[in-house]
N, C-alpha and C. Protein backbone atom coordinates (compact mmCIF):
# COMPACT_ATOMS: atom_id res chain seq x y z
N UNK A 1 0.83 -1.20 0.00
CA UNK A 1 0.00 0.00 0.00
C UNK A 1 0.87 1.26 0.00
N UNK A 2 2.04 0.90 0.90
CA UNK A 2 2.75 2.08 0.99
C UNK A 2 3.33 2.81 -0.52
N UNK A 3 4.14 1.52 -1.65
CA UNK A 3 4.51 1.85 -2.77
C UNK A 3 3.10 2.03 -3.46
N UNK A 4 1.87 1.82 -3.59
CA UNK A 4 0.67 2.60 -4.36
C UNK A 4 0.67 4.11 -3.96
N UNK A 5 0.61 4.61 -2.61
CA UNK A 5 0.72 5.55 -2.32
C UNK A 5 1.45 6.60 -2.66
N UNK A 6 3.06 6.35 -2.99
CA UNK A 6 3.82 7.24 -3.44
C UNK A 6 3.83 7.17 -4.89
N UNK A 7 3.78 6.39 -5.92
CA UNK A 7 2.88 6.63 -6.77
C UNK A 7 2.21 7.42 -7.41
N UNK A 8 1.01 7.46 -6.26
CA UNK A 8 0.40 8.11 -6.53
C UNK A 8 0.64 9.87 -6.27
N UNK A 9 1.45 9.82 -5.07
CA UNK A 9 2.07 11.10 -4.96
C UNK A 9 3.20 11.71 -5.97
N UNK A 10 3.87 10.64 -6.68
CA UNK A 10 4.91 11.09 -7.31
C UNK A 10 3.71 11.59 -8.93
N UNK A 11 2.22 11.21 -9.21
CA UNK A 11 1.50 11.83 -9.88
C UNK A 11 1.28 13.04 -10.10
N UNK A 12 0.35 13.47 -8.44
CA UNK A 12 -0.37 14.81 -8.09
C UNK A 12 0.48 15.50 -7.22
N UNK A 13 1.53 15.00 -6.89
CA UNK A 13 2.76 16.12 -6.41
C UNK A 13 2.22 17.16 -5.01
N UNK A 14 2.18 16.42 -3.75
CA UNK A 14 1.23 16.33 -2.71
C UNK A 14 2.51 17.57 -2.16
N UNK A 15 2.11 18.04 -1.34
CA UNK A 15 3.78 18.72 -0.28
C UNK A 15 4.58 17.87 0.46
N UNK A 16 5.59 17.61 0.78
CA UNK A 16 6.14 16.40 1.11
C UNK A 16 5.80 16.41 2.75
N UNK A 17 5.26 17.76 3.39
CA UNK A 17 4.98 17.51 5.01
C UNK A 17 3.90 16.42 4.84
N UNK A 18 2.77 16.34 4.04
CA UNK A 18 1.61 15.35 3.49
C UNK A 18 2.27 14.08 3.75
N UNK A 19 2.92 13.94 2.59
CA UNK A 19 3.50 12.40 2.37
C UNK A 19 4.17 11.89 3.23
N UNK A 20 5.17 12.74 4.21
CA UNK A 20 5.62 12.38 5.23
C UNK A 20 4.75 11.75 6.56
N UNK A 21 3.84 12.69 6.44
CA UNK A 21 2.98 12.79 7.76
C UNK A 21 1.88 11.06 7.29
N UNK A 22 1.64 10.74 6.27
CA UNK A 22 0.58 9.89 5.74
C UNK A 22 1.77 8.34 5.39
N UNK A 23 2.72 8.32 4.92
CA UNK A 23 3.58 7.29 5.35
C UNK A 23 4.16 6.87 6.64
N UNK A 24 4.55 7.52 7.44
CA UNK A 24 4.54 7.08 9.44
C UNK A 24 2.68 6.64 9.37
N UNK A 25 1.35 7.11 8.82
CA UNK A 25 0.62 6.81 9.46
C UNK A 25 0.68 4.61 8.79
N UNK A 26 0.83 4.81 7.49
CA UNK A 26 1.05 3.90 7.04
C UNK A 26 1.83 2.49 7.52
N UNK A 27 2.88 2.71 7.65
CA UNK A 27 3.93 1.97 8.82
C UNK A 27 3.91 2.38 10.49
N UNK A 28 3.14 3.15 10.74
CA UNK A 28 2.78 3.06 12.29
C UNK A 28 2.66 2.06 12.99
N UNK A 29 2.01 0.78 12.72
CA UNK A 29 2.55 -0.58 13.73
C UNK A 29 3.25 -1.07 13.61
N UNK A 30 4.31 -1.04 12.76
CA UNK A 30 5.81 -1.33 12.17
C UNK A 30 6.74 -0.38 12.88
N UNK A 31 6.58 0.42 13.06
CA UNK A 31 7.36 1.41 13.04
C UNK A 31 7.28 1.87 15.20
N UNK A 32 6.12 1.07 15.34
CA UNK A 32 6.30 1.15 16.85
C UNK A 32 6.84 0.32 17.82
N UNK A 33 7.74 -0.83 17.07
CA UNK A 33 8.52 -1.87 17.43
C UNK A 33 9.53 -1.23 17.82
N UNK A 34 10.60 -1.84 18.88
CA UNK A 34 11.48 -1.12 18.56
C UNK A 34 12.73 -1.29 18.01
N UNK A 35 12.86 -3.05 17.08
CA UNK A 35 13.68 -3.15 16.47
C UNK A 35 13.56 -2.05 15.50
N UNK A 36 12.32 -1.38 14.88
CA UNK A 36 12.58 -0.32 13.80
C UNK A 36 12.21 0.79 13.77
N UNK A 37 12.47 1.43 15.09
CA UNK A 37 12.69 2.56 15.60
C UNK A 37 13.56 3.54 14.92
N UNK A 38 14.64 3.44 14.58
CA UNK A 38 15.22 3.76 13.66
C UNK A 38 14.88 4.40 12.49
N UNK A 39 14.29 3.51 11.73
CA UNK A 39 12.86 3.84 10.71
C UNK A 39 12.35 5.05 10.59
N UNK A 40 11.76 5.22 11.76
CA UNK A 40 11.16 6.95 12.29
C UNK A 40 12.44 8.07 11.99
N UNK A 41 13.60 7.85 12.19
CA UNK A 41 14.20 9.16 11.70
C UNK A 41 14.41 9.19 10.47
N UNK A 42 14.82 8.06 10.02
CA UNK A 42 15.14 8.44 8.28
C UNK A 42 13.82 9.07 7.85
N UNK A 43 12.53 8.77 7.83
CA UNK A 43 11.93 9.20 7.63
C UNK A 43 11.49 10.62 7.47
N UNK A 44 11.54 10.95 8.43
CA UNK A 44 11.70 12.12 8.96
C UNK A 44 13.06 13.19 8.60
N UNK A 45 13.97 12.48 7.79
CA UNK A 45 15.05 13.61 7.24
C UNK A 45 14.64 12.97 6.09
N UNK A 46 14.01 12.37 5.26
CA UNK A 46 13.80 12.23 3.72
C UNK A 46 13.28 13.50 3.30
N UNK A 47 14.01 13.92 1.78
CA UNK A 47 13.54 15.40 1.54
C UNK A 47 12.92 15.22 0.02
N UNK A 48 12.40 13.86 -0.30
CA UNK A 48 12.26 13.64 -1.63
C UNK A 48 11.00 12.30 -1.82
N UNK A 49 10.47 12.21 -2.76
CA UNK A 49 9.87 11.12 -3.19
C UNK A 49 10.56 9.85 -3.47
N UNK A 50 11.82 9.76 -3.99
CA UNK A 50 12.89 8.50 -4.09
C UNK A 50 13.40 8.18 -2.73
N UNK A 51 13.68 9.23 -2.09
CA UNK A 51 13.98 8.51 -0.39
C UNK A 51 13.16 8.22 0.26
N UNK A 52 11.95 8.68 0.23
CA UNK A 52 10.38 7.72 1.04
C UNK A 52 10.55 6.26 0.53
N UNK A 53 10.71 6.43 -1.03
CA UNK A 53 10.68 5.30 -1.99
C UNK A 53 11.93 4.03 -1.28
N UNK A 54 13.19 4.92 -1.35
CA UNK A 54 14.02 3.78 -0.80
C UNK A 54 13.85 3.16 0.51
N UNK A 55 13.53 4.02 1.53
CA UNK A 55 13.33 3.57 2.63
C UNK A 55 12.07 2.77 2.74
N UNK A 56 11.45 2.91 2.40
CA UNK A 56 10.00 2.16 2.43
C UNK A 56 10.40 0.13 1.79
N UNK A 57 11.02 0.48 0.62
CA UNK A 57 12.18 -0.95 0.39
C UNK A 57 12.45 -1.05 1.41
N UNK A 58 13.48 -0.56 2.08
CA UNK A 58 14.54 -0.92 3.03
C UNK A 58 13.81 -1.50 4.04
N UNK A 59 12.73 -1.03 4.39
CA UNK A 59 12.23 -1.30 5.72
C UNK A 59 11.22 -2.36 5.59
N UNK A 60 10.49 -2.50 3.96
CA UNK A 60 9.81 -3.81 3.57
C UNK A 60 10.59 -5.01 3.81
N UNK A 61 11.67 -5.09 2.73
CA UNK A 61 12.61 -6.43 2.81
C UNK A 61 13.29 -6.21 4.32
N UNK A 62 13.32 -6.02 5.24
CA UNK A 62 14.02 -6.52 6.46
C UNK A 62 12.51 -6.91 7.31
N UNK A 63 11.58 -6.37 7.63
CA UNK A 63 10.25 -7.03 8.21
C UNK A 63 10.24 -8.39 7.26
N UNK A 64 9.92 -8.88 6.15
CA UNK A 64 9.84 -9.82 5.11
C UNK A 64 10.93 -10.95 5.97
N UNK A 65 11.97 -10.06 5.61
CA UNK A 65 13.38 -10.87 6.06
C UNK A 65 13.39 -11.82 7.82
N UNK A 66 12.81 -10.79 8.37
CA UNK A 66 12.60 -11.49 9.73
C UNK A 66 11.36 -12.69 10.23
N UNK A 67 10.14 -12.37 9.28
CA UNK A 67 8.94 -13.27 9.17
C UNK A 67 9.16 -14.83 8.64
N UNK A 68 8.50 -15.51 9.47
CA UNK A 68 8.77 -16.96 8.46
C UNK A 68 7.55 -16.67 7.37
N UNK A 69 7.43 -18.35 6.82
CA UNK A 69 6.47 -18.34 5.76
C UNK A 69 4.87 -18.80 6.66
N UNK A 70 5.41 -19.39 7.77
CA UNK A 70 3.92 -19.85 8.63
C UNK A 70 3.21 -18.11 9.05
N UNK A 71 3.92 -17.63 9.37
CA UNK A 71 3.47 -16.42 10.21
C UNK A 71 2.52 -15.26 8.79
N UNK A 72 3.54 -15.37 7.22
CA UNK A 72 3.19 -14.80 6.46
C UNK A 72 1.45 -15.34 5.57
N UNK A 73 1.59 -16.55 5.55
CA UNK A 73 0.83 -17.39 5.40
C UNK A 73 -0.49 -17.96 5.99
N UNK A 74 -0.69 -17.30 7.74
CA UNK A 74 -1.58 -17.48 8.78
C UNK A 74 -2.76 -16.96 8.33
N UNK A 75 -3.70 -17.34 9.14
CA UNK A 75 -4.86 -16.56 9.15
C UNK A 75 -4.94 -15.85 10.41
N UNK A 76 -5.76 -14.52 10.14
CA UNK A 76 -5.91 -13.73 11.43
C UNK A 76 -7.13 -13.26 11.35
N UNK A 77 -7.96 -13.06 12.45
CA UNK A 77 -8.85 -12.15 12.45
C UNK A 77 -8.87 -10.63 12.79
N UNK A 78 -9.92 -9.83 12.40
CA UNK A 78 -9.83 -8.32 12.35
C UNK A 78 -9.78 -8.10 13.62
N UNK A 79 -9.95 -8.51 14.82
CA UNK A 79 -9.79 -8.33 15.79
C UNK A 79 -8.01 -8.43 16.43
N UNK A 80 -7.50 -9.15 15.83
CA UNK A 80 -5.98 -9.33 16.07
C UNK A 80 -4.59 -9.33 14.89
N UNK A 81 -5.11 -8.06 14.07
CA UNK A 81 -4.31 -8.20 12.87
C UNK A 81 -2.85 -8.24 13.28
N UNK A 82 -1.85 -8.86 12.65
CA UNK A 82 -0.55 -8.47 12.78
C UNK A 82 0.09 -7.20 12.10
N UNK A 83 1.42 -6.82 12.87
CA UNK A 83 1.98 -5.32 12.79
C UNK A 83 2.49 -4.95 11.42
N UNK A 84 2.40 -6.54 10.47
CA UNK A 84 3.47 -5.74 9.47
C UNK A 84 2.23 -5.67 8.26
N UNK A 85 0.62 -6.06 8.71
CA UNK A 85 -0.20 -5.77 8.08
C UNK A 85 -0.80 -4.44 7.79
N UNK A 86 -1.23 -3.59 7.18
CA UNK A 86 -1.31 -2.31 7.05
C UNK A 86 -3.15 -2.24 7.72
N UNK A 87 -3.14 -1.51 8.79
CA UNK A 87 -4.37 -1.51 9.06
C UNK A 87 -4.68 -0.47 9.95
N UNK A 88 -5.52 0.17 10.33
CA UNK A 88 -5.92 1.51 10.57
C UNK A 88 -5.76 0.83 12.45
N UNK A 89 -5.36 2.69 13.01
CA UNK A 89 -5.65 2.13 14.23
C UNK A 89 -6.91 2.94 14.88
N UNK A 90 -7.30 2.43 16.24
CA UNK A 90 -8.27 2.01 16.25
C UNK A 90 -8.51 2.48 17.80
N UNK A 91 -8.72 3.88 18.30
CA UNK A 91 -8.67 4.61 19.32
C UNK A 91 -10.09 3.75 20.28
N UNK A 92 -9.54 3.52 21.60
CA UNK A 92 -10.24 3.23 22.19
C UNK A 92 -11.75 3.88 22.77
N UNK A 93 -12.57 3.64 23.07
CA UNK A 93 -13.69 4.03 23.08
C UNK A 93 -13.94 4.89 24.70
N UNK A 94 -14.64 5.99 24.54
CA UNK A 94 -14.55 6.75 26.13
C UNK A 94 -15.82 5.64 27.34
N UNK A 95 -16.30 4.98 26.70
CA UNK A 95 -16.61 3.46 27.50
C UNK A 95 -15.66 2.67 28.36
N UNK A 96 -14.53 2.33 27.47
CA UNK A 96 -13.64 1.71 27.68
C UNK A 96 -12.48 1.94 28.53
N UNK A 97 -12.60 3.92 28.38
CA UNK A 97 -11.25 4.17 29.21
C UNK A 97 -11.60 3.80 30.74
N UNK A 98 -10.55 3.38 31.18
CA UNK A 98 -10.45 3.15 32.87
C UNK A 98 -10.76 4.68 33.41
N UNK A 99 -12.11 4.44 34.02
CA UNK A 99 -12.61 5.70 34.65
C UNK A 99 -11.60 5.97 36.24
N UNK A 100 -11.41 7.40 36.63
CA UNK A 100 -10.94 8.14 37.44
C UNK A 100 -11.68 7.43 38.79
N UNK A 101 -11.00 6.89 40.00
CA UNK A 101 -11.33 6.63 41.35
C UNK A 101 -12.13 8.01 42.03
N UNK A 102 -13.20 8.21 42.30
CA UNK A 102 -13.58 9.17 43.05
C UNK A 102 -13.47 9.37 44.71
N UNK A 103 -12.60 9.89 45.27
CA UNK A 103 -12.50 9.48 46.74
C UNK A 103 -13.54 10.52 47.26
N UNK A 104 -13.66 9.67 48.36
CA UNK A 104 -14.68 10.43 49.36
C UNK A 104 -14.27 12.00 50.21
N UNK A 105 -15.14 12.37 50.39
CA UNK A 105 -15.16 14.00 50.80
C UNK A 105 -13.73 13.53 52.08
N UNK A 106 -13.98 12.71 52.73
CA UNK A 106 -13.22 12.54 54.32
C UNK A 106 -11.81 12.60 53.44
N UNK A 107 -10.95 11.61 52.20
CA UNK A 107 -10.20 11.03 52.01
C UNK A 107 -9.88 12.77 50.99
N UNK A 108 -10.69 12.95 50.46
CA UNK A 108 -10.03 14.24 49.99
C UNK A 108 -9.28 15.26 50.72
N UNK A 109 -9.86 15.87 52.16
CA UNK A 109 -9.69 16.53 52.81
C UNK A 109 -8.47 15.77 53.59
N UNK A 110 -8.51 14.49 53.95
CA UNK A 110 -6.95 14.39 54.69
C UNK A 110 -5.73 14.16 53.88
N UNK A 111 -5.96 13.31 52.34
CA UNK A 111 -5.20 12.80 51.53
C UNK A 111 -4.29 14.17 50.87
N UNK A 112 -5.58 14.20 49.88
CA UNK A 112 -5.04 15.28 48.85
C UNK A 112 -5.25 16.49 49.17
N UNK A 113 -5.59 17.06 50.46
CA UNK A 113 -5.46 18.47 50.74
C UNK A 113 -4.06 19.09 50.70
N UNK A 114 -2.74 18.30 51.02
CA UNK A 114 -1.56 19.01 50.47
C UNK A 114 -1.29 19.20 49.17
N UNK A 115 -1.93 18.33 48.46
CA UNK A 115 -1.57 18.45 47.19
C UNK A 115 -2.34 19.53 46.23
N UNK A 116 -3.24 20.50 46.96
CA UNK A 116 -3.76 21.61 46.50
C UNK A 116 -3.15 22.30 46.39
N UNK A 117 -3.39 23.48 45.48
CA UNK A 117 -2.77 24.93 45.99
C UNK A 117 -3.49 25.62 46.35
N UNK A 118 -2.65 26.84 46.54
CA UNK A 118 -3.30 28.30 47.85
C UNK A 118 -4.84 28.24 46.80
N UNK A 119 -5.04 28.03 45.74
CA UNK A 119 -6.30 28.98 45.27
C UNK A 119 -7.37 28.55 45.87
N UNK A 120 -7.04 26.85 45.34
CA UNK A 120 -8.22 25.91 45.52
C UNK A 120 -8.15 25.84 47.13
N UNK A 121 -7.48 25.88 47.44
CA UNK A 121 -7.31 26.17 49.15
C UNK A 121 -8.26 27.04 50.09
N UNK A 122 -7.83 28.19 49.38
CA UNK A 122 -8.83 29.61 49.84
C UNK A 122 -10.33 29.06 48.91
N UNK A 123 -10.93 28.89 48.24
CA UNK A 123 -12.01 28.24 47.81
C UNK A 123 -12.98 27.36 48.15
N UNK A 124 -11.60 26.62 49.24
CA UNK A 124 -12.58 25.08 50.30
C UNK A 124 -12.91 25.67 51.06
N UNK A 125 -12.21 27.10 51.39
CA UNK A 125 -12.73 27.37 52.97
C UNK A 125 -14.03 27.82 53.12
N UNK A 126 -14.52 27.48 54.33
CA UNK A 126 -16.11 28.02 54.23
C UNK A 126 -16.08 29.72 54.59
N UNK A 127 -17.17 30.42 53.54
CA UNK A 127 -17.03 31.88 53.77
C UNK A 127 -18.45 32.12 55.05
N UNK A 128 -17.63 33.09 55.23
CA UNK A 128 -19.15 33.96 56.64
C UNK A 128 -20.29 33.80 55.44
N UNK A 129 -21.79 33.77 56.27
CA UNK A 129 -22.43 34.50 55.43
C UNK A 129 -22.79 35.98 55.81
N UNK A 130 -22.53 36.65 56.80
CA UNK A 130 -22.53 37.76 56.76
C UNK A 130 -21.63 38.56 56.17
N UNK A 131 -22.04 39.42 55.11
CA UNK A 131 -21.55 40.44 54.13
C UNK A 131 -20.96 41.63 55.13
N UNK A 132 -20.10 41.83 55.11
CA UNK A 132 -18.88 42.72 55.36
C UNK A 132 -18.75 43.65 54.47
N UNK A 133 -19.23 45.00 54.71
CA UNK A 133 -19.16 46.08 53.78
C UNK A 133 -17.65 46.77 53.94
N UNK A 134 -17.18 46.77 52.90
CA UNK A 134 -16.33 48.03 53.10
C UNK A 134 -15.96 48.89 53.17
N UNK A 135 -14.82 49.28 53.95
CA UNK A 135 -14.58 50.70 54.91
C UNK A 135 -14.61 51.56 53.76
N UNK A 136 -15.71 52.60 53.69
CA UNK A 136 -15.70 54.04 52.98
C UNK A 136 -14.06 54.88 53.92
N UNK A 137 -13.55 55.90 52.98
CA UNK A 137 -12.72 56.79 53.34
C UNK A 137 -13.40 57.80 53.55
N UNK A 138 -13.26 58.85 54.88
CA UNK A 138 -14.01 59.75 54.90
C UNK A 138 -13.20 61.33 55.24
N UNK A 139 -14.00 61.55 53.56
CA UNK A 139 -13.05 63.01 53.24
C UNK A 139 -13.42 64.13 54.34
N UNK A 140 -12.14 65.11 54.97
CA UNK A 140 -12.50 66.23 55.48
C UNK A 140 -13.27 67.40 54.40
N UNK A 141 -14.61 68.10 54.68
CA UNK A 141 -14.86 68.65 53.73
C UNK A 141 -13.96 70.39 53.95
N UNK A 142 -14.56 71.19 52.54
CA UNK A 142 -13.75 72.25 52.61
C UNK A 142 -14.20 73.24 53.51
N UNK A 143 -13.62 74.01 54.53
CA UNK A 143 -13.86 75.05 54.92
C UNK A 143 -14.52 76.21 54.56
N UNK A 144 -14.70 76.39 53.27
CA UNK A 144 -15.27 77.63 52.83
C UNK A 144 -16.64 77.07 51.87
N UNK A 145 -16.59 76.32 50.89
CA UNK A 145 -17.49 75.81 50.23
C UNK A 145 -18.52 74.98 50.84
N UNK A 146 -17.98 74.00 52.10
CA UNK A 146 -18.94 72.70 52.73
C UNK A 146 -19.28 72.21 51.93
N UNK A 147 -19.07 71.89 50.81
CA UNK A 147 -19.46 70.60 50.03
C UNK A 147 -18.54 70.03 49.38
N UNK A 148 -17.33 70.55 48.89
CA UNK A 148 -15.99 69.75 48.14
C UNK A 148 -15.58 69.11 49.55
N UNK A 149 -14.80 67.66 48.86
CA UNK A 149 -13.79 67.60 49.93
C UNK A 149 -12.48 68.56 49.55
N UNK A 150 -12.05 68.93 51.21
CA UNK A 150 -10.69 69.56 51.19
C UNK A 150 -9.27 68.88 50.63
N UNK A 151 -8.46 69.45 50.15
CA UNK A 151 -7.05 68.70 49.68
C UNK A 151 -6.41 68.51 51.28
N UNK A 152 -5.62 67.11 50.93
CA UNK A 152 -5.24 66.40 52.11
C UNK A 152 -4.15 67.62 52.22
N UNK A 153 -3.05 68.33 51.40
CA UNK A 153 -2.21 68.71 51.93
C UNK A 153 -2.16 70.45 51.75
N UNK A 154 -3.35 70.71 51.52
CA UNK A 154 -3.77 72.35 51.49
C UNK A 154 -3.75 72.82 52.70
N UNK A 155 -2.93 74.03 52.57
CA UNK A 155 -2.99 75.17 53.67
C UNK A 155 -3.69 75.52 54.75
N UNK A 156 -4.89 75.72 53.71
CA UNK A 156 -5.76 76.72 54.04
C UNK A 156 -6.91 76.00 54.40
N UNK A 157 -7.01 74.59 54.17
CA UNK A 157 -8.09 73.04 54.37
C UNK A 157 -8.79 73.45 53.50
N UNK A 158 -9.01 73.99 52.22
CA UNK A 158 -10.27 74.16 51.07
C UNK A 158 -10.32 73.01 50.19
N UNK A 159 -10.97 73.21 49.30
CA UNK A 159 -10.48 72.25 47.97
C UNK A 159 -9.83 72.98 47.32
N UNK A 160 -10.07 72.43 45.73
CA UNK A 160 -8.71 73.15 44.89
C UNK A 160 -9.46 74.65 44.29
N UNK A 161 -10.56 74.72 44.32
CA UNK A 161 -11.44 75.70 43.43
C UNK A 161 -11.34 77.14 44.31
N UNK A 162 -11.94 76.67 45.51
CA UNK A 162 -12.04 77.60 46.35
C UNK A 162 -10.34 78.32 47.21
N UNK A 163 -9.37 77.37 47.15
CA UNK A 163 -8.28 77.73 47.61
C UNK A 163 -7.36 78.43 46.24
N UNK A 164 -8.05 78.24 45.21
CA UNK A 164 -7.41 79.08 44.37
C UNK A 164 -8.08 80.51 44.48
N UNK A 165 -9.25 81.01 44.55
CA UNK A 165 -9.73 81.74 44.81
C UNK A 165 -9.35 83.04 45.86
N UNK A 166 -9.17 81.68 47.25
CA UNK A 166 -8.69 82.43 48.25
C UNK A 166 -7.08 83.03 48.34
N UNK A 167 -6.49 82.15 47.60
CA UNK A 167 -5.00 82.37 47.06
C UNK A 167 -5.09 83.99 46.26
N UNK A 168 -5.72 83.68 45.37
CA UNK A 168 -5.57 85.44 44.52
C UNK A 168 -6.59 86.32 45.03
N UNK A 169 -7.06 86.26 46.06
CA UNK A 169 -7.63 87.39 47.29
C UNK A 169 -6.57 87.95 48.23
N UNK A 170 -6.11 87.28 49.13
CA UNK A 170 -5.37 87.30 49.57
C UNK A 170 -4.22 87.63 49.06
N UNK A 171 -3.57 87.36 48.07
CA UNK A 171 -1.98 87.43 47.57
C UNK A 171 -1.15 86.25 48.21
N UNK A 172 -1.53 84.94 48.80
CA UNK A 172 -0.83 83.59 49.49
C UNK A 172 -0.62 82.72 48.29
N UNK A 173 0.19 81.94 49.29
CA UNK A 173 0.33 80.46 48.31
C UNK A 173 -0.02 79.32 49.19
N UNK A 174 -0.15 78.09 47.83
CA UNK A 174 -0.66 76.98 48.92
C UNK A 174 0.20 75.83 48.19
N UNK A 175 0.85 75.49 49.40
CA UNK A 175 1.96 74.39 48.39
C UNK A 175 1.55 73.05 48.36
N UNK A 176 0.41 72.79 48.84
CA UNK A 176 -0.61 71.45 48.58
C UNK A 176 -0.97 71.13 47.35
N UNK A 177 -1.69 72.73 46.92
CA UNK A 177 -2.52 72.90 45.39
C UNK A 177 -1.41 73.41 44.66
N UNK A 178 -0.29 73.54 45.01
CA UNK A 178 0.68 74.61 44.25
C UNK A 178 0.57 75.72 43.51
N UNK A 179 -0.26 76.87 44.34
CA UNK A 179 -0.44 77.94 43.51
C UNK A 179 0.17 78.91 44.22
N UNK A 180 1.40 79.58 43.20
CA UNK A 180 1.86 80.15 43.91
C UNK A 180 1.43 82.32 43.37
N UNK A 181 0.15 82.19 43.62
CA UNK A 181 -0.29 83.43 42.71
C UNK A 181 0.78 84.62 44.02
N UNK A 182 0.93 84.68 44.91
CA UNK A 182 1.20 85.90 46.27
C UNK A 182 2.49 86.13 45.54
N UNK A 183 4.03 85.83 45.24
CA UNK A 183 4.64 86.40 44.84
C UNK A 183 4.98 87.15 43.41
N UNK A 184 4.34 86.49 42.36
CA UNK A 184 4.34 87.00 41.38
C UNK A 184 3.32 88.08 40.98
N UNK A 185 1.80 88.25 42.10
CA UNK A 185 1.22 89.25 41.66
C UNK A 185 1.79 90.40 42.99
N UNK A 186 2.48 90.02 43.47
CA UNK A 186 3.44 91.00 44.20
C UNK A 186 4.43 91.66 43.30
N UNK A 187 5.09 90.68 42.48
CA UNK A 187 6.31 91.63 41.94
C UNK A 187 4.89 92.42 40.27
N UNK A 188 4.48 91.63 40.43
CA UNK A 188 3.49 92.63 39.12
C UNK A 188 3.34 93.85 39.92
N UNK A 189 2.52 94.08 40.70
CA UNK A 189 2.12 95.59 41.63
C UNK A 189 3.67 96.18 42.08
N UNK A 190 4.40 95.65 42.14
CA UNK A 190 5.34 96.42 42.56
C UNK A 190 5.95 97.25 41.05
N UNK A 191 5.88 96.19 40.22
CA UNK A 191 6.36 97.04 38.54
C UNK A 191 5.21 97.88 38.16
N UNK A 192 4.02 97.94 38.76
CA UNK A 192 3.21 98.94 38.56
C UNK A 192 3.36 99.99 39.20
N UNK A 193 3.51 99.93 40.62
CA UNK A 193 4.00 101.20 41.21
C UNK A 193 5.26 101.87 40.95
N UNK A 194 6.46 101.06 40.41
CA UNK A 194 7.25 101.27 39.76
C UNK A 194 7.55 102.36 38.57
N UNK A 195 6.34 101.69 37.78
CA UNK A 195 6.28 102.87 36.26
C UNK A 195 5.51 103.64 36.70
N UNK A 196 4.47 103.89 37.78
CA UNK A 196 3.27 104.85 38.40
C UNK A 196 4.18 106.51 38.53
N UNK A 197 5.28 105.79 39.24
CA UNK A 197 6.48 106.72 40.00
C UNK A 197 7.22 107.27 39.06
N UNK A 198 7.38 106.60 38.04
CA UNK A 198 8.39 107.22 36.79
C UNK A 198 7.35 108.25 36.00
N UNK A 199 6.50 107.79 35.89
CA UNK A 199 5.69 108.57 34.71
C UNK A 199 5.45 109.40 35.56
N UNK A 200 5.26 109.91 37.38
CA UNK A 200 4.64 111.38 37.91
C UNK A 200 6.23 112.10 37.87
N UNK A 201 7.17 111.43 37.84
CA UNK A 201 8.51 112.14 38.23
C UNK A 201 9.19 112.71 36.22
N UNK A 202 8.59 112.08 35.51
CA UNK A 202 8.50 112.70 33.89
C UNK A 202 7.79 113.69 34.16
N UNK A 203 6.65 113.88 34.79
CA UNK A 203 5.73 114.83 34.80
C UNK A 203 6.05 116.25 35.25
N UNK A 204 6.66 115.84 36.39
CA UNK A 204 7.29 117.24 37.49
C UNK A 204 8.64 117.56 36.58
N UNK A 205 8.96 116.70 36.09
CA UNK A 205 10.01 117.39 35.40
C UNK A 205 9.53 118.72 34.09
């Protein structure tokens, strides 16, 4: 089957990952022995249709070579084909698989409770049912407005709206809100009184 196959590939010119991948399926009970273990790598570095070709020889005549004529000659049933017969395999049924031991609640908790981790850990534990609200933060409000909260590190305890406000009333600063309006509208009024003084002393002149 295997030489029909390439054949037929050396026809329709398949990609060789194909032919590769569909010849191991071909010799798969052959090839899981482990006198011909081996087998599996050549395979697997063949980069051509003539080296599938040779190896597929190579690996026919030495199975051949090792078989008598009773064994070639036998009868078998579909239930017990032999390995160097080409025949599909044949995945066991989810009936069949050996089902998982279920241990009991007691044997869980003393057995395999180390073998948990923290998640499933914190998960077994039983929770309160009383709901535990959490702690609100409770803002100081502002001094002047009563309804903002105040900035944690303002001066003057306002918020930011109203301490700017009070900042350019005053002429202060607040190094919480960082406004520093008090010295710069200081040196402004001072360059006003400044040129105030020049322009009456142009005058008297």
């Amino acid at each position: 089957m295997v030489e029909e196959y390439l054949a037929l590939a050396r026809t329709y010119t398949p990609p060789l990952s194909y032919i590769r991948g569909h010849v191991f399926k071909l010799w798969l009970h052959v090839l899981q022995r482990p006198e011909y273990l081996h087998f599996r790598e050549r395979f697997g570095c063949a980069r051509s249709i003539d080296a599938f070709e040779q190896i597929s020889a190579e690996l026919k005549a030495l199975v051949m070579e090792r078989l008598s004529e009773e064994e070639l000659s036998g009868e078998f049933s579909l239930d017990d084909v032999p390995f160097w017969r080409c025949h599909s395999y044949v995945r066991p049924s989810p009936c069949d698989a050996p089902k998982a031991k279920q241990s009991s609640p007691n044997n869980e908790s003393a057995g395999d409770s180390s073998n948990l981790t923290h998640k499933i850990k914190k998960r077994k534990q039983p929770q309160s049912s009383v709901a535990v609200e959490p702690k609100k933060r409770r803002w100081d409000i502002c001094v002047a407005c009563k309804g903002n909260p105040r900035g944690g590190k303002c001066e003057h305890m306002m918020c930011k709206s109203c301490c700017k406000s009070h900042c350019w009333q005053k002429s202060v600063c607040c190094s919480g809100h960082k406004f520093h309006i008090g010295p710069s509208r200081l040196k402004k009024e001072q360059g006003s009184e400044q040129g105030e003084r020049d322009t009456s002393v142009n005058y008297d002149s």
